[in-house]
Each structure stands twice: as structure tokens, then as C-alpha cells.
C-alpha atoms as a PDB file:
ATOM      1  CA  UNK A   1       0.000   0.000   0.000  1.00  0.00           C
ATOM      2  CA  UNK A   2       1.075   3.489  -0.728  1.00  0.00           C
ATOM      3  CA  UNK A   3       2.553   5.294   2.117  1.00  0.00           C
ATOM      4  CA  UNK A   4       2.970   9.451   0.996  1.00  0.00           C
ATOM      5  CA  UNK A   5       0.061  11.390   0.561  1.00  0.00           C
ATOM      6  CA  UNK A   6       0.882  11.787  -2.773  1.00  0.00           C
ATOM      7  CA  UNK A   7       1.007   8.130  -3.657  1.00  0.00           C
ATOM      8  CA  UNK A   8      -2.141   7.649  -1.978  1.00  0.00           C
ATOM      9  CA  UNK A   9      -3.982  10.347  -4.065  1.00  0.00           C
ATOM     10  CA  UNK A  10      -2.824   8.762  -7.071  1.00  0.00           C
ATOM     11  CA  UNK A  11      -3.676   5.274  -5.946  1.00  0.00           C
ATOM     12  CA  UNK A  12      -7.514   6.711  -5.736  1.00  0.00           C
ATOM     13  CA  UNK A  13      -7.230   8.351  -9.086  1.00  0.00           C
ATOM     14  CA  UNK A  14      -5.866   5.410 -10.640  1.00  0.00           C
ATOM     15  CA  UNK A  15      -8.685   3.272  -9.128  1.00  0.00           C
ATOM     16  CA  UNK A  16     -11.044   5.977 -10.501  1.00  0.00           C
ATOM     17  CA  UNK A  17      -9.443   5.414 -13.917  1.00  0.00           C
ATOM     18  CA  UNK A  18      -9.604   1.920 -14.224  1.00  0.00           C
ATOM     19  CA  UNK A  19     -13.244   1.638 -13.370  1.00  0.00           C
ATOM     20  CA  UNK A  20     -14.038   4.619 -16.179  1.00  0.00           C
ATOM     21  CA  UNK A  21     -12.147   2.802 -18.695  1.00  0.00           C
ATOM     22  CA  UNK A  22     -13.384  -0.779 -17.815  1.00  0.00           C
ATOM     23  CA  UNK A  23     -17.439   0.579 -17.985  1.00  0.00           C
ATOM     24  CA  UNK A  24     -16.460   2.456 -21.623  1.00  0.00           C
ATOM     25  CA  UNK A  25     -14.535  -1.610 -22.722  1.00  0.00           C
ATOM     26  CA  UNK A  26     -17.398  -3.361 -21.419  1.00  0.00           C
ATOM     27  CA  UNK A  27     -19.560  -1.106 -23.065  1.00  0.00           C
ATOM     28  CA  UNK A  28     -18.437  -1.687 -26.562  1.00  0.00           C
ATOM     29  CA  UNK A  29     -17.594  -4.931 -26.513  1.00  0.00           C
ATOM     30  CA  UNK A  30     -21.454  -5.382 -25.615  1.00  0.00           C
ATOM     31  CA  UNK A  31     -22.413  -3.647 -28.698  1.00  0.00           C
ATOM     32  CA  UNK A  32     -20.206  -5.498 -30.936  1.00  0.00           C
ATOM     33  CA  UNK A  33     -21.829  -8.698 -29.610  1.00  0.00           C
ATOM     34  CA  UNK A  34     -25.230  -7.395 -29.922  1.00  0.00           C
ATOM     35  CA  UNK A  35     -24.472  -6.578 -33.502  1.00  0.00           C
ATOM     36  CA  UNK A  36     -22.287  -9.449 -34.665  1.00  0.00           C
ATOM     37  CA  UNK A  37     -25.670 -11.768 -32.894  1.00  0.00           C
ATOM     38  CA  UNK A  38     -27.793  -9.857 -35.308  1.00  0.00           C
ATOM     39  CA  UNK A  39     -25.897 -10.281 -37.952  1.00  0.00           C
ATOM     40  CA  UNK A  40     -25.138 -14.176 -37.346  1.00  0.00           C
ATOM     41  CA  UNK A  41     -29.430 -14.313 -37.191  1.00  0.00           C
ATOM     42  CA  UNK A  42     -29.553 -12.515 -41.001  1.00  0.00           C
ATOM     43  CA  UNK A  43     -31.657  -9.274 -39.417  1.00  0.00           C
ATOM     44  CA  UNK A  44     -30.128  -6.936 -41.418  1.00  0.00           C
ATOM     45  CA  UNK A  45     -32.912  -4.167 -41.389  1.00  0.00           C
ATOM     46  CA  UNK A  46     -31.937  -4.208 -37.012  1.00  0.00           C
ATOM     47  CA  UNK A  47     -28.319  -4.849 -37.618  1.00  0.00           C
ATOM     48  CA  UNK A  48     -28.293  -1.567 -40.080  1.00  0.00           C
ATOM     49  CA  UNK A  49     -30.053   0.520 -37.644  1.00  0.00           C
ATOM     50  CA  UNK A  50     -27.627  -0.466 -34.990  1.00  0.00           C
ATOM     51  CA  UNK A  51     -24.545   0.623 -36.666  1.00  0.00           C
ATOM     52  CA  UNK A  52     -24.171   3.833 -36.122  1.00  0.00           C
ATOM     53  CA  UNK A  53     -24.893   2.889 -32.268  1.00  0.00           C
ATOM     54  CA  UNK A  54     -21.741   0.749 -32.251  1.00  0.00           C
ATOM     55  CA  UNK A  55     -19.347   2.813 -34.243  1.00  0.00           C
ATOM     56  CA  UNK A  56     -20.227   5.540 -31.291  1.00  0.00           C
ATOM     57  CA  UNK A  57     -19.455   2.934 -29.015  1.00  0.00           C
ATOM     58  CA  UNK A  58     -16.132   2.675 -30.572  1.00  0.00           C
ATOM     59  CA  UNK A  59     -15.375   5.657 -31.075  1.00  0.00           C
ATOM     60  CA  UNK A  60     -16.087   6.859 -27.365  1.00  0.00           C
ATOM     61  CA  UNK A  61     -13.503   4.045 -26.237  1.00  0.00           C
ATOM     62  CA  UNK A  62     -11.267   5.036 -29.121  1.00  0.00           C
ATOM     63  CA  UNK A  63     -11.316   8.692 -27.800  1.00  0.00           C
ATOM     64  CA  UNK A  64     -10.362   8.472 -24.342  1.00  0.00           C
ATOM     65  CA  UNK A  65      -7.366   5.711 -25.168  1.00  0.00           C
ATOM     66  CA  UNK A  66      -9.407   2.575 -23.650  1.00  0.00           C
ATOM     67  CA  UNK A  67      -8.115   0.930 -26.971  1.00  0.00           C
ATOM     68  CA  UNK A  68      -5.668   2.244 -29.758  1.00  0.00           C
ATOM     69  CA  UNK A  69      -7.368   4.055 -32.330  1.00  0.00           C
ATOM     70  CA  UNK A  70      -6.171   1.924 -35.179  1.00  0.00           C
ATOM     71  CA  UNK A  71      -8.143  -0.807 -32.867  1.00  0.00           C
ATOM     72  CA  UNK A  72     -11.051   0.450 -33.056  1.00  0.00           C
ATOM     73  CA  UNK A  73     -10.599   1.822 -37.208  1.00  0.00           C
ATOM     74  CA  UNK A  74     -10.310  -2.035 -37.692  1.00  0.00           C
ATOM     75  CA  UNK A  75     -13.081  -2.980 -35.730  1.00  0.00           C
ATOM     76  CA  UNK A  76     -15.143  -0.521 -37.194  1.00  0.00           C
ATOM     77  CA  UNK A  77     -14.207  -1.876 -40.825  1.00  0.00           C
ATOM     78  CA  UNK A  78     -14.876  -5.330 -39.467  1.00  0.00           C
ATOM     79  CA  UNK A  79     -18.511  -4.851 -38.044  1.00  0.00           C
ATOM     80  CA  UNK A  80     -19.496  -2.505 -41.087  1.00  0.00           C
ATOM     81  CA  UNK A  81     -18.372  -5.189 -43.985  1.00  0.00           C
ATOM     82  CA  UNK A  82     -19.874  -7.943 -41.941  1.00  0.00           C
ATOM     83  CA  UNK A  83     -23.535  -5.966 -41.763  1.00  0.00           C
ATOM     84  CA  UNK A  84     -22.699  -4.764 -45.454  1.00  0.00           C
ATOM     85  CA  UNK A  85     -22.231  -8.561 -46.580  1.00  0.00           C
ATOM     86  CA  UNK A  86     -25.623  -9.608 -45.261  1.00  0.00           C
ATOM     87  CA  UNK A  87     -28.302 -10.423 -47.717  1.00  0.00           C
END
């Protein structure tokens, strides 16, 4: 355990942090399940309209460096041919 004040403080901000960045991961990696599920059933017409919901979902993560933003550019191309490939 941290002993200086200072050490301390950043212990709690840290903690902070991690629980921020783990709701915005958990978050996304949701949507992308959500989506790739509607996309593995063939519902295109829900998978379409959820799109946009998942890039923001990405993006958002993306943003605050939860993931690398190449990451999420490559997920983004992933989920978007995968709903663009459904008949």
C-alpha cells in the first residue's frame, strides 16, 4: 500500500481510472456482440439501424485511449463489412 500522501492520491485516481475505462470496454464490446448476434441471425434491417450505435461505441472508447485508435478503425471496418455482406 502506498505510504505518501501523494502516492495515496494517485492510488484513488488510478482506481477511478480503471473503473471509467473498464465501464467504456465493457460497453463496446457489448455492442459489438449485440451486432455481430444480429448479424449471425440474417436481421439486417436491425443490424443496419444499430450501426451507427456501435461505431459511437467505438469511437467513445477510441477517444479516451481505452483501446488504440487503429483498434477500433479495424473494428469498425470489421462490423461494417460484416452488416454490409448480409443479404
Amino acid at each position: 500500500m502506498a505510504h505518501s500522501k501523494q502516492a495515496l492520491k494517485r492510488a484513488r485516481q488510478s482506481e477511478k481510472s480503471r473503473i471509467a475505462n473498464k465501464a467504456k470496454s465493457t460497453r463496446m464490446k457489448g455492442a459489438v456482440k449485440s451486432l455481430m448476434a444480429l448479424v449471425t441471425a440474417g436481421d439486417k434491417a436491425k443490424a443496419t439501424a444499430m450501426l451507427p450505435k456501435v461505431v459511437k461505441a467505438i469511437d467513445k472508447a477510441a477517444q479516451v485511449n481505452v483501446i488504440h485508435k487503429n483498434n477500433a478503425s479495424r473494428h469498425k471496418g470489421q462490423i461494417t463489412r460484416a452488416v454490409a455482406a448480409m443479404k
